[in-house]
N, C-alpha and C. Protein backbone atom coordinates (compact mmCIF):
# COMPACT_ATOMS: atom_id res chain seq x y z
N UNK A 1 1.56 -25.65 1.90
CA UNK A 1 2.11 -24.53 1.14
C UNK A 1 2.54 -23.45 2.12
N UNK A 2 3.16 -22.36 1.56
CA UNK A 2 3.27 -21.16 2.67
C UNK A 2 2.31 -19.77 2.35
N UNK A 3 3.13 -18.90 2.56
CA UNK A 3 2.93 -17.65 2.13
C UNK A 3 3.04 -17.30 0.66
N UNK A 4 1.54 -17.41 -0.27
CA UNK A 4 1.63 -16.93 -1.28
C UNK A 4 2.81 -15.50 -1.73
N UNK A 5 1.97 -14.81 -0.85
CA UNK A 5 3.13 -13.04 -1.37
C UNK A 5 4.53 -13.57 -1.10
N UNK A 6 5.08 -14.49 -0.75
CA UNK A 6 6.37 -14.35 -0.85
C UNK A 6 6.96 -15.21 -2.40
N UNK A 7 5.92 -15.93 -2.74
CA UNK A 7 6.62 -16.66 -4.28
C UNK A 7 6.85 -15.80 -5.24
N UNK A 8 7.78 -15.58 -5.83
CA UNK A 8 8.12 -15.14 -6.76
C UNK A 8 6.84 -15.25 -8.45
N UNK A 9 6.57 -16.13 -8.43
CA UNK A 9 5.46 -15.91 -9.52
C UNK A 9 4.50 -15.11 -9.06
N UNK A 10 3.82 -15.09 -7.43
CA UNK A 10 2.75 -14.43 -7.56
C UNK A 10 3.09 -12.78 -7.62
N UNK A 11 4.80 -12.36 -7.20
CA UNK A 11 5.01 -11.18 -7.24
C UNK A 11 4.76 -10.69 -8.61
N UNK A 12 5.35 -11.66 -9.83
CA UNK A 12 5.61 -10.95 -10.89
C UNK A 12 4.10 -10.79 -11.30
N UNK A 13 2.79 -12.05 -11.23
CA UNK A 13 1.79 -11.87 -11.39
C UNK A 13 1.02 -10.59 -11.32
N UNK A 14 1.21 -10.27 -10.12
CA UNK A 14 1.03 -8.73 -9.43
C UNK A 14 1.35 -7.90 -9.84
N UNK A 15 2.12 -7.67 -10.13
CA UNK A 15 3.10 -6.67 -10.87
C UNK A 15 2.47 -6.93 -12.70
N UNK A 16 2.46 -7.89 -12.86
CA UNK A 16 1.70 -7.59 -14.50
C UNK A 16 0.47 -7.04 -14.36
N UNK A 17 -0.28 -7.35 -13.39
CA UNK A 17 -1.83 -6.44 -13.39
C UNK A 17 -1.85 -5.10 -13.05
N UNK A 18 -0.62 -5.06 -12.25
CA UNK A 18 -0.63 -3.17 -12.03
C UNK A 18 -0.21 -3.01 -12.97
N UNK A 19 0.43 -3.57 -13.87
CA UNK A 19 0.80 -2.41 -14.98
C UNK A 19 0.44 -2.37 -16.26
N UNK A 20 -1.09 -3.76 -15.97
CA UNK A 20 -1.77 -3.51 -17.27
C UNK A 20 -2.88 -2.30 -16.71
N UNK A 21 -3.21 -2.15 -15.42
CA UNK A 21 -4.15 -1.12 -15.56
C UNK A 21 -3.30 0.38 -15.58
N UNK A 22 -2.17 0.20 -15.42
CA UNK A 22 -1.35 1.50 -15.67
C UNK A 22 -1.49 1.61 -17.45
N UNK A 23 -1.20 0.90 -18.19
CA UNK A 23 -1.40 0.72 -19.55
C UNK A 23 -2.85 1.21 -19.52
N UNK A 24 -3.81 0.69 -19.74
CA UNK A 24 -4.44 1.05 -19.88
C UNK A 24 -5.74 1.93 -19.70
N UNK A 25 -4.89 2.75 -18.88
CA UNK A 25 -5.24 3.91 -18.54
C UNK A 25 -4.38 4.87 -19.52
N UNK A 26 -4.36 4.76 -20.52
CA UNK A 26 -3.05 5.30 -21.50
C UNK A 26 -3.74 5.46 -23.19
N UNK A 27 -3.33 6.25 -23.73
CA UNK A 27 -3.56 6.20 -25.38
C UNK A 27 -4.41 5.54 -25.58
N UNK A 28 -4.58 4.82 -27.14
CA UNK A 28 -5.90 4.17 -27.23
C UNK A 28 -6.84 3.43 -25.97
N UNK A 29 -5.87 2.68 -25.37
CA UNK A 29 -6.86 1.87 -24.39
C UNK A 29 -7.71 2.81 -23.69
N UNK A 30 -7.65 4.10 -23.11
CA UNK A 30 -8.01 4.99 -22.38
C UNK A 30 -9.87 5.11 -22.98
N UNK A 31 -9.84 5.01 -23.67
CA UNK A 31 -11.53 5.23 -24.51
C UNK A 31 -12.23 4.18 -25.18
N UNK A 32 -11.45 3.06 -25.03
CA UNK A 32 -11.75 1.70 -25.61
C UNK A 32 -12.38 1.10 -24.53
N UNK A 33 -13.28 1.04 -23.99
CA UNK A 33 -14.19 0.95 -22.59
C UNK A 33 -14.30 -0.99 -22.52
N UNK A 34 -14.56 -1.55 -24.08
CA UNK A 34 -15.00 -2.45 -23.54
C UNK A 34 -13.61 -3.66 -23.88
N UNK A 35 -12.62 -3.15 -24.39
CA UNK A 35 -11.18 -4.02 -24.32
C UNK A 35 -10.64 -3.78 -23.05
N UNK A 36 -10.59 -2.32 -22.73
CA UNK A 36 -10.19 -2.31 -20.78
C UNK A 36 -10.53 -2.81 -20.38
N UNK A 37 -11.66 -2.98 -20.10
CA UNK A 37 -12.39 -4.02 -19.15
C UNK A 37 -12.07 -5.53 -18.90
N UNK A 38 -12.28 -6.03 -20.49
CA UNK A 38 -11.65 -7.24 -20.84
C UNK A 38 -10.32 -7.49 -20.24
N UNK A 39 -9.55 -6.78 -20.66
CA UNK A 39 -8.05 -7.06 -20.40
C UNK A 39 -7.57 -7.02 -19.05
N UNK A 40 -7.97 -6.02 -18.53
CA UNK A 40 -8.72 -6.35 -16.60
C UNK A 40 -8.75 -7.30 -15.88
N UNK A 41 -9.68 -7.63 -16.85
CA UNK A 41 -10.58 -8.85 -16.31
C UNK A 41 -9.59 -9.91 -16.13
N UNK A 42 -9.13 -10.15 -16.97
CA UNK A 42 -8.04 -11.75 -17.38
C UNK A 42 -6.72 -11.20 -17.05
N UNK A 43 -6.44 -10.37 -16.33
CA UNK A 43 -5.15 -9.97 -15.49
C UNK A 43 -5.77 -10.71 -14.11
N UNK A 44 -6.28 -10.42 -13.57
CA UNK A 44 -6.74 -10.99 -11.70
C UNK A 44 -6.74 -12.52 -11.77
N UNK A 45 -7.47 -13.06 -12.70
CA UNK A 45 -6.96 -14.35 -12.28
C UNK A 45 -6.16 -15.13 -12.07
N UNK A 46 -4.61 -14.78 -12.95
CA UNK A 46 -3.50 -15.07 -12.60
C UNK A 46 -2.93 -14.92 -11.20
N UNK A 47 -3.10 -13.92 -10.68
CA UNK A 47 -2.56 -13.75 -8.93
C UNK A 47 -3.57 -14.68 -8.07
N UNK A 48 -5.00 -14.22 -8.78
CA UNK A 48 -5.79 -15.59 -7.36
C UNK A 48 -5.40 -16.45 -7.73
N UNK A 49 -5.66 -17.17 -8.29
CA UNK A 49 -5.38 -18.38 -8.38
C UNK A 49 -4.04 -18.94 -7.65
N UNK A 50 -3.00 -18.40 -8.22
CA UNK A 50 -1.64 -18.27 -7.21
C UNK A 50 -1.99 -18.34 -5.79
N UNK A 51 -2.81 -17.27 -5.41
CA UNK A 51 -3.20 -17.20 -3.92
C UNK A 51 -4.06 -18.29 -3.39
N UNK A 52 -5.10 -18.99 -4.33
CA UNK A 52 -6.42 -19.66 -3.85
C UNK A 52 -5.23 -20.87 -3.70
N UNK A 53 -4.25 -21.28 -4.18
CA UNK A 53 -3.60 -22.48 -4.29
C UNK A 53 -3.11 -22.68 -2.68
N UNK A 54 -2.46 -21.79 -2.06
CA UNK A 54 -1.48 -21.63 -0.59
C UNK A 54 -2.63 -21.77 0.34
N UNK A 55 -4.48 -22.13 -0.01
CA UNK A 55 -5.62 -22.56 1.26
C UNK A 55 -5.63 -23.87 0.72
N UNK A 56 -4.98 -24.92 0.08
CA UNK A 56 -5.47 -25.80 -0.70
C UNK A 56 -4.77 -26.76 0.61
N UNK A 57 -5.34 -28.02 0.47
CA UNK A 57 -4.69 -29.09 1.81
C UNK A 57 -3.47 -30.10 0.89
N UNK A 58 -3.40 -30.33 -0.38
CA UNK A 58 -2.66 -31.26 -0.50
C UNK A 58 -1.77 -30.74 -2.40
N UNK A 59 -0.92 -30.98 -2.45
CA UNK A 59 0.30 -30.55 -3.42
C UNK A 59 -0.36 -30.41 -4.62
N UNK A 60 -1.46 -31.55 -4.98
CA UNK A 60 -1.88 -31.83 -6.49
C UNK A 60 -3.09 -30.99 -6.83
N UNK A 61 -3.68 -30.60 -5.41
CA UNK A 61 -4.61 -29.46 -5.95
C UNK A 61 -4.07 -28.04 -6.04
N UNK A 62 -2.80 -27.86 -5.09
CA UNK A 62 -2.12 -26.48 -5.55
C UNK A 62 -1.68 -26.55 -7.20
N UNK A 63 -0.53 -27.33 -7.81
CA UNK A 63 -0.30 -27.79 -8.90
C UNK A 63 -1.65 -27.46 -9.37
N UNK A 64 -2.78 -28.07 -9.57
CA UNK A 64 -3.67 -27.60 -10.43
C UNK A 64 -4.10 -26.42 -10.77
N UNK A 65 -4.19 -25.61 -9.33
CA UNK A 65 -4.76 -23.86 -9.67
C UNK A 65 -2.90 -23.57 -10.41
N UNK A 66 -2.04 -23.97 -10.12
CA UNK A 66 -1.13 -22.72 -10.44
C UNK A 66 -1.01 -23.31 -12.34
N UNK A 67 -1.30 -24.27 -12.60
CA UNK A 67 -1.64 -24.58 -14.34
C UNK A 67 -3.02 -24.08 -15.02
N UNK A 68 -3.83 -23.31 -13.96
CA UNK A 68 -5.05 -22.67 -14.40
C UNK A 68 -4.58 -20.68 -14.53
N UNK A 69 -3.60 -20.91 -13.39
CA UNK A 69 -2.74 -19.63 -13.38
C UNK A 69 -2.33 -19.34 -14.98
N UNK A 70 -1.52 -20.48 -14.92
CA UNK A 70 -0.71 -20.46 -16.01
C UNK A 70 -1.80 -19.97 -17.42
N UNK A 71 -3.02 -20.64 -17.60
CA UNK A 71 -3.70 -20.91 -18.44
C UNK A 71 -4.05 -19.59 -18.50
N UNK A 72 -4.26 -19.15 -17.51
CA UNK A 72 -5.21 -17.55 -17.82
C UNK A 72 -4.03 -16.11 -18.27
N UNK A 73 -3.06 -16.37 -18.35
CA UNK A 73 -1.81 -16.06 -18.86
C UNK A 73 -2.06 -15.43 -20.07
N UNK A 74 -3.10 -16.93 -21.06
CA UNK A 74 -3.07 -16.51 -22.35
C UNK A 74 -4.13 -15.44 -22.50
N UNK A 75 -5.15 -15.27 -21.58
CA UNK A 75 -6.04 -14.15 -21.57
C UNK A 75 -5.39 -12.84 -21.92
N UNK A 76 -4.56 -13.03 -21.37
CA UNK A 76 -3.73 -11.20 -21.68
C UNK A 76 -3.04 -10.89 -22.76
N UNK A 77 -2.33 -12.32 -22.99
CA UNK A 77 -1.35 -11.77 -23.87
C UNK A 77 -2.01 -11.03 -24.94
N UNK A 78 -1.51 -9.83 -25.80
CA UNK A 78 -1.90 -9.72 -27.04
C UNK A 78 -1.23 -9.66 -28.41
């Protein structure tokens, strides 16, 4: 593999977690202590995983973290 930070998924990845904690640092979420947290939470795994994939030695175990990427996707949506 190469350089994670340069793929384009892990940028946009990145970019969705900064701007869920920009969100929610905002209106309701701001006092809702234990959905922030949550929603937090299941933002980061999308970028590691992206990242844990580019130490991996062979194609089918990258492929696997970036469909666990994918998977933790649905954590956020709401």
């Amino acid at each position: 593999m190469g350089d994670y930070k340069k793929l384009n998924v892990w940028i946009k990845a990145k970019n969705m977690a900064d701007q869920i904690y920009k969100i929610t640092e905002q209106g309701s979420f701001k006092n809702d202590f234990r959905f922030k947290d949550q929603i937090r939470a299941s933002a980061i795994p999308v970028e590691s995983n992206i990242a844990e994939d580019d130490e991996l030695q062979t194609n089918k175990q990258a492929i696997n973290f970036f469909f666990i990427a994918k998977g933790s996707t649905a954590d956020v949506i709401i």
